[in-house]
PDB file of N, CA and C in Angstrom:
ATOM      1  N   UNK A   1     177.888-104.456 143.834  1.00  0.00           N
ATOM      2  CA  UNK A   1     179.165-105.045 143.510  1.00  0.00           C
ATOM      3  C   UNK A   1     180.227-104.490 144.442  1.00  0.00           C
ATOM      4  N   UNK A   2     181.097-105.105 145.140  1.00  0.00           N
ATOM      5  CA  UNK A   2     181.982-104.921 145.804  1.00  0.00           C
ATOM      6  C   UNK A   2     183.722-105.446 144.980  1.00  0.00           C
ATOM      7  N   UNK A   3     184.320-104.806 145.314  1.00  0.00           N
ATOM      8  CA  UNK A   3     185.480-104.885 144.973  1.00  0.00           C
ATOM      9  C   UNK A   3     186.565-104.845 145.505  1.00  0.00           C
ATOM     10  N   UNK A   4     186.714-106.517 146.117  1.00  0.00           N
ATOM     11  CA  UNK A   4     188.075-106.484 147.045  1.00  0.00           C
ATOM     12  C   UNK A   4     189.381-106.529 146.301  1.00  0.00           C
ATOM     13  N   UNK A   5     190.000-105.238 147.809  1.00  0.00           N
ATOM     14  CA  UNK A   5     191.671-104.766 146.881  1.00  0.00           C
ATOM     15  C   UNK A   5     191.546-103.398 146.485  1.00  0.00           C
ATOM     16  N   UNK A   6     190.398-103.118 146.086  1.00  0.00           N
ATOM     17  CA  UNK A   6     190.497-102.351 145.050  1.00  0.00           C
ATOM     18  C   UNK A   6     191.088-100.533 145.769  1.00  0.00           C
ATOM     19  N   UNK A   7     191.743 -99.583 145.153  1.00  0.00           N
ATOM     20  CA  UNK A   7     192.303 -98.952 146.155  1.00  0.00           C
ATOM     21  C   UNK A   7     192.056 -97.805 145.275  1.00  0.00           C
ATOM     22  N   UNK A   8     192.628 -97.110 144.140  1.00  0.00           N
ATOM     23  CA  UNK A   8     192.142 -96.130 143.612  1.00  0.00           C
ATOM     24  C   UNK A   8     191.858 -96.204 141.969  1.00  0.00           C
ATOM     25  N   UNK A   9     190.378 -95.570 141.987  1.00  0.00           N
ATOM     26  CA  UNK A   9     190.046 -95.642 140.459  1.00  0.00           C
ATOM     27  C   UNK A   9     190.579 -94.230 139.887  1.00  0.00           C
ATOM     28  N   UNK A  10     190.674 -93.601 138.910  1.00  0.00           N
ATOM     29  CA  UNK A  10     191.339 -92.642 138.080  1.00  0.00           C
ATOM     30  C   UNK A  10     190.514 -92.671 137.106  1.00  0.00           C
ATOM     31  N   UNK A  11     189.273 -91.807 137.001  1.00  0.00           N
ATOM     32  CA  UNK A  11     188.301 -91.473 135.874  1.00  0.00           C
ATOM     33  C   UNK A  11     188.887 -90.570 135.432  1.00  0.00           C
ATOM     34  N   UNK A  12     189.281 -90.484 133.937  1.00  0.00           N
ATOM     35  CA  UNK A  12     189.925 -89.382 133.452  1.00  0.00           C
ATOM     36  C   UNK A  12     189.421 -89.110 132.690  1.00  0.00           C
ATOM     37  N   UNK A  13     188.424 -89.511 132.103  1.00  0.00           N
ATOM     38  CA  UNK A  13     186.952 -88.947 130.928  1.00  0.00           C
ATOM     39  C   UNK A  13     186.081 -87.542 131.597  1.00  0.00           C
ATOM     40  N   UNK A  14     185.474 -86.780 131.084  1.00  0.00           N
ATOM     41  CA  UNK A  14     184.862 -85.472 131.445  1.00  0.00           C
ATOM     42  C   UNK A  14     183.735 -85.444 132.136  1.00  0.00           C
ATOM     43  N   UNK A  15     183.813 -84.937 132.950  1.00  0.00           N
ATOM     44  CA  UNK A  15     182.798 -84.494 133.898  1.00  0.00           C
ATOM     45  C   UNK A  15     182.173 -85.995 135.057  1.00  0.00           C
ATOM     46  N   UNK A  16     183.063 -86.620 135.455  1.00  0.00           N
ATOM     47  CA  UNK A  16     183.090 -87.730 136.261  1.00  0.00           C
ATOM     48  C   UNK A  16     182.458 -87.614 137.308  1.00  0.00           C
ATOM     49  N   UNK A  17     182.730 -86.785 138.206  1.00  0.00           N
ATOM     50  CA  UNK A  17     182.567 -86.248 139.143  1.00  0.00           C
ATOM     51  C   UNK A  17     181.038 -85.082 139.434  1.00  0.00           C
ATOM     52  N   UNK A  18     180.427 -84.964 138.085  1.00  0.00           N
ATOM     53  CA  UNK A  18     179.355 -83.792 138.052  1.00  0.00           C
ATOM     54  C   UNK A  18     177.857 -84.699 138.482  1.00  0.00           C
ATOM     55  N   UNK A  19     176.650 -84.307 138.617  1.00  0.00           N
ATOM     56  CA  UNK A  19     175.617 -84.886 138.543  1.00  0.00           C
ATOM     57  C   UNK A  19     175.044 -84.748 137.407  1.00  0.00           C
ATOM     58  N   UNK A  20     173.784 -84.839 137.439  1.00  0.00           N
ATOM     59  CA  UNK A  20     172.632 -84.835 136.166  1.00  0.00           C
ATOM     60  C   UNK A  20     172.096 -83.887 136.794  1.00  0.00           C
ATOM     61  N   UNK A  21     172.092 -82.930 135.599  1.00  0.00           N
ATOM     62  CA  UNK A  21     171.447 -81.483 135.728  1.00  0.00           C
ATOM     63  C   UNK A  21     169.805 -82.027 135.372  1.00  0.00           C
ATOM     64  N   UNK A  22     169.774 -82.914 134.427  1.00  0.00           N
ATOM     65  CA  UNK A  22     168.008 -83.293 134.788  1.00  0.00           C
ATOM     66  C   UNK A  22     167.405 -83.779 135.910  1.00  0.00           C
ATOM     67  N   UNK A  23     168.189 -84.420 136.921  1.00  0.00           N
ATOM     68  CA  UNK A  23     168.061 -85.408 138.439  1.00  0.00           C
ATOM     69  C   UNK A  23     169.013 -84.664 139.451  1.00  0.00           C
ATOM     70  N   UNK A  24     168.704 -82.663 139.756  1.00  0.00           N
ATOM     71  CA  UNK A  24     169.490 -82.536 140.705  1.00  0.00           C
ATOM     72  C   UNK A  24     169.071 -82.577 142.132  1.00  0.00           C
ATOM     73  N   UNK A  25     168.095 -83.223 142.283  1.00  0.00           N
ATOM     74  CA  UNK A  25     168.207 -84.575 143.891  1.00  0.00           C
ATOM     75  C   UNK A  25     169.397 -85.682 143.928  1.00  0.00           C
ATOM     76  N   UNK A  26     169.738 -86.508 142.878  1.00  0.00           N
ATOM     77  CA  UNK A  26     170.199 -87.518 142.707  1.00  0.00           C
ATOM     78  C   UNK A  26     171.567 -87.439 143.058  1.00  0.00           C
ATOM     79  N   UNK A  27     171.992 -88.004 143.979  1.00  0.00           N
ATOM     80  CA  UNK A  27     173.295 -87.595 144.878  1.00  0.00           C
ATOM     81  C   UNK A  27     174.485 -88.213 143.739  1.00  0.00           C
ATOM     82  N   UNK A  28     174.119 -89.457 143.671  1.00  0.00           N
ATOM     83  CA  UNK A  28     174.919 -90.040 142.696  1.00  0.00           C
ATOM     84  C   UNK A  28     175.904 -89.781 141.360  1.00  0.00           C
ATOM     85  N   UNK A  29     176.841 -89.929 141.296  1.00  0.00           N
ATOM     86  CA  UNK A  29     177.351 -89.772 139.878  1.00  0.00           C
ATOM     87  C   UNK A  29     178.250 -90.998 139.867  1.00  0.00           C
ATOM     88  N   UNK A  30     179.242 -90.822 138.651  1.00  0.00           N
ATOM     89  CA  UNK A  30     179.764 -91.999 138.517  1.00  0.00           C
ATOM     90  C   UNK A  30     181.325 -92.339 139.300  1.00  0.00           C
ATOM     91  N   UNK A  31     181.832 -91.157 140.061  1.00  0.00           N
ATOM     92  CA  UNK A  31     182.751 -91.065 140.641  1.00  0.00           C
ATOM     93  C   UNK A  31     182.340 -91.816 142.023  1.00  0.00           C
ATOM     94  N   UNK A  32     181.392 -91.498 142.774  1.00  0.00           N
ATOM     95  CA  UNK A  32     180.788 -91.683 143.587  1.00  0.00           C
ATOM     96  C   UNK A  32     180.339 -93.638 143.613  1.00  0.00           C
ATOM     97  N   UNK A  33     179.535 -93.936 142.806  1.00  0.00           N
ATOM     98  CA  UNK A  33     179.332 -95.332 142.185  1.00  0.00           C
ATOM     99  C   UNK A  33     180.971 -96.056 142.520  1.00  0.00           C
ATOM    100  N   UNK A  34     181.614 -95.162 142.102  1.00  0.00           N
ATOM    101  CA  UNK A  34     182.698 -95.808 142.236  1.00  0.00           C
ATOM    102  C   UNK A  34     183.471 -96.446 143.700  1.00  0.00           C
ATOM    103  N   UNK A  35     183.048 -95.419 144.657  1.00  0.00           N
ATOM    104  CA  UNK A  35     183.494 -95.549 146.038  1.00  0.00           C
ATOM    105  C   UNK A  35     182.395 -96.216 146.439  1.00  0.00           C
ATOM    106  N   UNK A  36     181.121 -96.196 146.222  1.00  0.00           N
ATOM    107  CA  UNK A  36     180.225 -97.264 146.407  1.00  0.00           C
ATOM    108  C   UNK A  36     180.195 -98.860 146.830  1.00  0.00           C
ATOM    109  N   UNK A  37     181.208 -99.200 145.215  1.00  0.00           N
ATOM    110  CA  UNK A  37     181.798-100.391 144.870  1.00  0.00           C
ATOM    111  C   UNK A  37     183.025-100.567 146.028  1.00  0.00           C
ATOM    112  N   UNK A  38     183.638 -99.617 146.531  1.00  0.00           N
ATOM    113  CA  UNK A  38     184.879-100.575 147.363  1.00  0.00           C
ATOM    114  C   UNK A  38     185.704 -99.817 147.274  1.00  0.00           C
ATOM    115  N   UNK A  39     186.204 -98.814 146.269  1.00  0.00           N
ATOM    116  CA  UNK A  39     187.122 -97.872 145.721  1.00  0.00           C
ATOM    117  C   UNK A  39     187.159 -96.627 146.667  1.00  0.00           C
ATOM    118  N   UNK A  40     187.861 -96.933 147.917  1.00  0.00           N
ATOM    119  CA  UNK A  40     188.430 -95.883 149.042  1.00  0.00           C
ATOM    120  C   UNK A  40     188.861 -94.665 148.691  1.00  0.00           C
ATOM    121  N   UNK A  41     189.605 -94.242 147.322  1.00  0.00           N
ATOM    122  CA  UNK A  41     190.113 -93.257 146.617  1.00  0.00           C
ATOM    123  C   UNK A  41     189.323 -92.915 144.781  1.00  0.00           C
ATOM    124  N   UNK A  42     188.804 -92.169 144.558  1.00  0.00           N
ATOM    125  CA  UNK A  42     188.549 -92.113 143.565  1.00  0.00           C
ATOM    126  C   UNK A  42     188.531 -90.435 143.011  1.00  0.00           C
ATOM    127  N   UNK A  43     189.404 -90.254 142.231  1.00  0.00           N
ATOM    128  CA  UNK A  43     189.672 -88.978 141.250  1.00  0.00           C
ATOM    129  C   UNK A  43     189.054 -88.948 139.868  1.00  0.00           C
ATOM    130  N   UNK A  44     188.653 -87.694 139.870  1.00  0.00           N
ATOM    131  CA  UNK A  44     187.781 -87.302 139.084  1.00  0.00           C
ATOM    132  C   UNK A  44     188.063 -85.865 138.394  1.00  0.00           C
ATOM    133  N   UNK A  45     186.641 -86.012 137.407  1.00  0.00           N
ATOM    134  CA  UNK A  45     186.521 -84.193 137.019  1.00  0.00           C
ATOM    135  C   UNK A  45     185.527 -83.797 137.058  1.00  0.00           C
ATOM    136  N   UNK A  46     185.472 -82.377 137.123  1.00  0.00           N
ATOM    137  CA  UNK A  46     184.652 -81.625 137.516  1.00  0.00           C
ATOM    138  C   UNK A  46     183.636 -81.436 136.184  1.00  0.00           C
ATOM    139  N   UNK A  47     184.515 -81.154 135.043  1.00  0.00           N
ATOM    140  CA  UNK A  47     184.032 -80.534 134.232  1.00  0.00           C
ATOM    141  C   UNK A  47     184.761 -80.922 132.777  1.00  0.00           C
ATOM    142  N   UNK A  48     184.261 -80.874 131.577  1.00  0.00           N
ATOM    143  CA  UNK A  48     185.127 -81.587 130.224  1.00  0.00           C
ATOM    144  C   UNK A  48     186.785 -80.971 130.052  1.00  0.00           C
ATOM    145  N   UNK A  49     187.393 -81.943 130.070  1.00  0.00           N
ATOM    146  CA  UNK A  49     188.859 -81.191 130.060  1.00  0.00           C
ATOM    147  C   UNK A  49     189.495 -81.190 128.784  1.00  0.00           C
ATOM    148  N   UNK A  50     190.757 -81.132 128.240  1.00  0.00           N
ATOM    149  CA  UNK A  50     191.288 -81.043 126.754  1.00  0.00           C
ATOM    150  C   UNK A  50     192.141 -82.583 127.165  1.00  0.00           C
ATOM    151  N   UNK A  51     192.156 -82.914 126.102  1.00  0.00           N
ATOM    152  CA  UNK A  51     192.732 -84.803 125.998  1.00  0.00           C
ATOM    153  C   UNK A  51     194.297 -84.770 126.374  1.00  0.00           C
ATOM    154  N   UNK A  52     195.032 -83.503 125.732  1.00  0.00           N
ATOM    155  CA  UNK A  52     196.207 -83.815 125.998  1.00  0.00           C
ATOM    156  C   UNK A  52     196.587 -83.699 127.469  1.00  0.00           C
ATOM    157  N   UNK A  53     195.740 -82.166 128.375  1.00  0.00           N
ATOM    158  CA  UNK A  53     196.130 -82.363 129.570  1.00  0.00           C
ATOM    159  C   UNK A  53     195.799 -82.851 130.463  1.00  0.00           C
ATOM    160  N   UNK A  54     194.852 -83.816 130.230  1.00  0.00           N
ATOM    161  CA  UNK A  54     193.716 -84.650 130.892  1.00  0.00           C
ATOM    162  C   UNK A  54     195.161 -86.597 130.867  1.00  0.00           C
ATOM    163  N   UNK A  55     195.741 -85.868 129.804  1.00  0.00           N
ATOM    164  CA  UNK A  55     196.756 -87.517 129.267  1.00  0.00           C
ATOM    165  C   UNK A  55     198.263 -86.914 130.618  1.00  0.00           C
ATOM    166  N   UNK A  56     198.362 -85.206 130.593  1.00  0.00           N
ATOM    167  CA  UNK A  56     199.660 -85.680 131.461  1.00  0.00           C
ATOM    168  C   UNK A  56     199.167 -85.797 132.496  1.00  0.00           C
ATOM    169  N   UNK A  57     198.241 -85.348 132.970  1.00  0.00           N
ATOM    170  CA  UNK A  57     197.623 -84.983 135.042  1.00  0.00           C
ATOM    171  C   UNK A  57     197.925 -86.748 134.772  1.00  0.00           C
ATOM    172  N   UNK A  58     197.320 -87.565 134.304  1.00  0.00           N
ATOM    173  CA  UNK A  58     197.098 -88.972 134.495  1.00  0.00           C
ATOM    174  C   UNK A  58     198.680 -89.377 134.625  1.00  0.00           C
ATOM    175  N   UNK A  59     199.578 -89.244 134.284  1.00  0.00           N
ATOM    176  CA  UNK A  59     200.717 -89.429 134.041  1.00  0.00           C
ATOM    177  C   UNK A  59     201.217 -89.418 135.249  1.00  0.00           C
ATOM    178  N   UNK A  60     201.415 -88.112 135.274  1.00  0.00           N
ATOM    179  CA  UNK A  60     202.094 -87.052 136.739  1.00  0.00           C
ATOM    180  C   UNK A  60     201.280 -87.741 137.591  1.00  0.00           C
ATOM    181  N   UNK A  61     200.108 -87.874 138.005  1.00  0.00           N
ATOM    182  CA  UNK A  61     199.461 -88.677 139.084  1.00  0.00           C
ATOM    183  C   UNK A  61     199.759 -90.276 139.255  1.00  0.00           C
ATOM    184  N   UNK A  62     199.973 -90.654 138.739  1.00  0.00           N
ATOM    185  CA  UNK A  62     200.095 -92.448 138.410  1.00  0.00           C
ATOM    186  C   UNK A  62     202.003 -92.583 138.905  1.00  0.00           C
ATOM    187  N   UNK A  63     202.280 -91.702 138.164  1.00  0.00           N
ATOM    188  CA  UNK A  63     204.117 -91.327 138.759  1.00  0.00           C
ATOM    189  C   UNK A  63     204.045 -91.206 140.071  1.00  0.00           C
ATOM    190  N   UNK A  64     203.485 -90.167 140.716  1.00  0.00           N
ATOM    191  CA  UNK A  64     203.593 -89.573 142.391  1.00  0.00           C
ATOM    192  C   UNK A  64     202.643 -90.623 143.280  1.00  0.00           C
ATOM    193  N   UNK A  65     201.907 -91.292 142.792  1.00  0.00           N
ATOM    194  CA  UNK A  65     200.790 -91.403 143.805  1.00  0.00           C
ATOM    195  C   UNK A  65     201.420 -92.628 144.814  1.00  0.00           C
ATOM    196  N   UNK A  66     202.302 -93.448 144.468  1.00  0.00           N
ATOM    197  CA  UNK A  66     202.315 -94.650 145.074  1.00  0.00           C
ATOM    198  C   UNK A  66     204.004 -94.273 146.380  1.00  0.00           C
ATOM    199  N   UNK A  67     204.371 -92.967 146.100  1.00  0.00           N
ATOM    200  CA  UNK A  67     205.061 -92.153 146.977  1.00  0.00           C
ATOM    201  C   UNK A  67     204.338 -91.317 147.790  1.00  0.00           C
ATOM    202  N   UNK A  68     203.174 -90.821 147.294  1.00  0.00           N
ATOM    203  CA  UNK A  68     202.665 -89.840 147.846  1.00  0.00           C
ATOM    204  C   UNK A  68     201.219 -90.094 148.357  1.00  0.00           C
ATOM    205  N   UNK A  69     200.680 -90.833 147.998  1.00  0.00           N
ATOM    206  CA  UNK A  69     199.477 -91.500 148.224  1.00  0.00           C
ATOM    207  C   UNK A  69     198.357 -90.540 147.127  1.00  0.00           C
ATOM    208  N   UNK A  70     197.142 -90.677 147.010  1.00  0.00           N
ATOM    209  CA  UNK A  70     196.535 -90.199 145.634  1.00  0.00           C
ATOM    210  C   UNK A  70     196.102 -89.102 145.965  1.00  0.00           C
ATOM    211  N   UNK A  71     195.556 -88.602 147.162  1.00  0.00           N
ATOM    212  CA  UNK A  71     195.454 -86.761 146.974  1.00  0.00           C
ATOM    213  C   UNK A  71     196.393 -86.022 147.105  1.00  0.00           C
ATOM    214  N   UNK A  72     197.565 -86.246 147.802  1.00  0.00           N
ATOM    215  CA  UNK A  72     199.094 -85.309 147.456  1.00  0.00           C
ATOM    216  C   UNK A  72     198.928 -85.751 146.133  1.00  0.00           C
ATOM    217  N   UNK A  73     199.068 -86.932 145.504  1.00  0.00           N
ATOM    218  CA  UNK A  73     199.809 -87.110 144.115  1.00  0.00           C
ATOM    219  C   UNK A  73     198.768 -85.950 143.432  1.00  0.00           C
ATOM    220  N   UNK A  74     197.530 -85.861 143.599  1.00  0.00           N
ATOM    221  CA  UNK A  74     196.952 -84.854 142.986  1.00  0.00           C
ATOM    222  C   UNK A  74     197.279 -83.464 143.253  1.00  0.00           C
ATOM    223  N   UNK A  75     197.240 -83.606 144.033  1.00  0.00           N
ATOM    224  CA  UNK A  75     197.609 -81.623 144.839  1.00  0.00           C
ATOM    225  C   UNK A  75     199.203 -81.339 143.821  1.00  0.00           C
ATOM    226  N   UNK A  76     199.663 -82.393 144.105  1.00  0.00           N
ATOM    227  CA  UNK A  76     200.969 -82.127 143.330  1.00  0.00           C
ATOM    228  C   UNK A  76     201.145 -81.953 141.512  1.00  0.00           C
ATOM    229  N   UNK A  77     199.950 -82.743 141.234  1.00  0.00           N
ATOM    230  CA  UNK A  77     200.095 -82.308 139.710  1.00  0.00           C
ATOM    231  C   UNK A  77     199.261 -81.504 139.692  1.00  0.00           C
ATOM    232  N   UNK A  78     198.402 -80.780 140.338  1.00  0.00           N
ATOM    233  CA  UNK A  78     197.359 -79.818 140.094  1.00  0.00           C
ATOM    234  C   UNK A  78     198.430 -78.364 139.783  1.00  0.00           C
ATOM    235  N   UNK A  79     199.198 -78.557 140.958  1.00  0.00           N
ATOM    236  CA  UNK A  79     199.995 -77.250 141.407  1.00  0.00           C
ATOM    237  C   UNK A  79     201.196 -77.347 140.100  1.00  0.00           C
ATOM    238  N   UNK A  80     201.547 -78.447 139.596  1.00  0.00           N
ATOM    239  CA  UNK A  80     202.448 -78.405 138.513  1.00  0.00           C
ATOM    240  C   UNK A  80     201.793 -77.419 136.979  1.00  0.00           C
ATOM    241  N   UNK A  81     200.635 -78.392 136.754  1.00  0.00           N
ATOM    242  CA  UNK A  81     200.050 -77.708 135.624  1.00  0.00           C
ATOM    243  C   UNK A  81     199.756 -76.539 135.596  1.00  0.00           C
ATOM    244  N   UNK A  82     198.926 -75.769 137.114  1.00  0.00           N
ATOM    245  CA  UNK A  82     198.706 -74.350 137.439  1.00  0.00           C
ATOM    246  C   UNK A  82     200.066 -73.499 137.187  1.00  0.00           C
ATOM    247  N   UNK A  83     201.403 -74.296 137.836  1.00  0.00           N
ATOM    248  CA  UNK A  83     202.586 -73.657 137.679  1.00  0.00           C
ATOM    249  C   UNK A  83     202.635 -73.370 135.715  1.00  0.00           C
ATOM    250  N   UNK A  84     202.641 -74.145 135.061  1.00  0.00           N
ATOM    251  CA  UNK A  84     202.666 -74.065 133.944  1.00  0.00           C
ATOM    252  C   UNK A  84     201.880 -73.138 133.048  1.00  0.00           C
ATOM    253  N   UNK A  85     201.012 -73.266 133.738  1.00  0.00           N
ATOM    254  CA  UNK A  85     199.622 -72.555 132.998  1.00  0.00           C
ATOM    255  C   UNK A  85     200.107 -70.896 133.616  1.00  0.00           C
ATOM    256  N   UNK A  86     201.091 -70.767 134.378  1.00  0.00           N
ATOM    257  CA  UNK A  86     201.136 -69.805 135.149  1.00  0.00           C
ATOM    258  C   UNK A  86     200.076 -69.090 135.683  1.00  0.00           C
ATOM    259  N   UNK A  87     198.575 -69.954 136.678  1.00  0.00           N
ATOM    260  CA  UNK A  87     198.187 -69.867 137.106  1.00  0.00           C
ATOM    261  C   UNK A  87     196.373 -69.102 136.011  1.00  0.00           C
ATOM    262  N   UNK A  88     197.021 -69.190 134.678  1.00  0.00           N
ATOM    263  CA  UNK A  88     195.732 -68.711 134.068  1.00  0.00           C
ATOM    264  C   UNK A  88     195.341 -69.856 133.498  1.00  0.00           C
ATOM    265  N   UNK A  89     194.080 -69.839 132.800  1.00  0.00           N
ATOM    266  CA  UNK A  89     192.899 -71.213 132.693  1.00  0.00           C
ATOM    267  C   UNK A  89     192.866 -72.078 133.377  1.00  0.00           C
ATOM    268  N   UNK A  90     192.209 -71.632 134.590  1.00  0.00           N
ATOM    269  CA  UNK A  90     192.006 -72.666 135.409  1.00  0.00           C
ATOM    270  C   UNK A  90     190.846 -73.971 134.703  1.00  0.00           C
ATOM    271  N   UNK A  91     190.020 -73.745 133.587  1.00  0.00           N
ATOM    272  CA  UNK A  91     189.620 -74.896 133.385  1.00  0.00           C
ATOM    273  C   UNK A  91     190.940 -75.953 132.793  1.00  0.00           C
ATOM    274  N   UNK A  92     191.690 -76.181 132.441  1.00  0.00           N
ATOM    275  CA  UNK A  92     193.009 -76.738 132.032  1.00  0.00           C
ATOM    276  C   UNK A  92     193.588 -77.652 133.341  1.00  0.00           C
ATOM    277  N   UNK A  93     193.776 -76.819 134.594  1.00  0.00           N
ATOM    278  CA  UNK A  93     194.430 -77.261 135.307  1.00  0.00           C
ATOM    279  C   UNK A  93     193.384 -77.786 136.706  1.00  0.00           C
ATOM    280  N   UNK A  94     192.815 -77.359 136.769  1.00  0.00           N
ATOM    281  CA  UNK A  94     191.695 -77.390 137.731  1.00  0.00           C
ATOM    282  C   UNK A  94     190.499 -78.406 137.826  1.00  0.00           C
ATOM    283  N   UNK A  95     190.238 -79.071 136.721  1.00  0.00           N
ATOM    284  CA  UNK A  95     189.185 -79.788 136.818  1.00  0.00           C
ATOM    285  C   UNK A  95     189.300 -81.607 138.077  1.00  0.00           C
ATOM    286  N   UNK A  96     190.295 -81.629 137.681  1.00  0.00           N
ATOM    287  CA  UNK A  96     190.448 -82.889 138.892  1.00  0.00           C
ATOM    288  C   UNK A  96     190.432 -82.763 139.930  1.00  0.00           C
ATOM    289  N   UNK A  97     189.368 -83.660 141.165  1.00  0.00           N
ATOM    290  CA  UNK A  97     189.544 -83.673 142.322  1.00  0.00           C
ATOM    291  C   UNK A  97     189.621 -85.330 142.602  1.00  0.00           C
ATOM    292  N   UNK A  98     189.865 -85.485 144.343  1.00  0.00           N
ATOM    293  CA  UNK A  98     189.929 -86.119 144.705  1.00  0.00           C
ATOM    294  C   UNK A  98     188.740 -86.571 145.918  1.00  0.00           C
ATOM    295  N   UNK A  99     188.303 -87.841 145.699  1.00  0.00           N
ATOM    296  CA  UNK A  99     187.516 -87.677 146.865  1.00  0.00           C
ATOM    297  C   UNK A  99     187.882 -89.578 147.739  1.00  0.00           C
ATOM    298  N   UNK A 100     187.538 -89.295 148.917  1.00  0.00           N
ATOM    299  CA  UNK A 100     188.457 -90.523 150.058  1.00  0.00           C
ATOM    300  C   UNK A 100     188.787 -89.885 150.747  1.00  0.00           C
ATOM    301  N   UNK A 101     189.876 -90.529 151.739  1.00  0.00           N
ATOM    302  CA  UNK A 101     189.838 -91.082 152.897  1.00  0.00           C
ATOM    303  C   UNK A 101     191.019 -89.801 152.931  1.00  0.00           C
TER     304      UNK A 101
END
């Protein structure tokens, strides 16, 4: 399936970005599937995050990105929440990456 237009997906459900610990040959995950399809930009997580701060990163990213394009917009809410978190639990602030162009 291809998907013309399509420019960035925003998986904000847990562990997007991880493989299958039963299939670790299997390059694939679902972040990946995603750029597969057509999706030049696709953000993800690493690992299960908490709902509420998983609801602002999405926020703060969706705000910045169309100024900043989608990995600043990330770098930028990464570094917000870390600011907040004052740099402790990084599982909180840390789990989103970006992968593209």
């Amino acid at each position: 399936m291809r998907s013309p237009g399509a420019y960035l997906a925003y998986l904000s459900a847990c562990s997007t970005a991880r493989g299958s610990t039963t299939l670790p040959d299997e390059a694939i995950h679902i972040s990946s599937a995603f750029q597969i399809a057509g999706y030049p930009h696709v953000i993800a997580t690493l690992w299960p995050i908490a709902d509420d701060v998983a609801a602002d990163a999405a926020v703060d990213v969706h705000a910045r990105w169309a100024a900043d394009g989608p990995a600043h917009a990330l770098h930028g809410t990464t570094r917000r929440l870390r600011d907040l978190y004052n740099g402790r639990s990084p599982h909180l602030w840390a789990a989103h990456i970006h992968t593209g162009p």
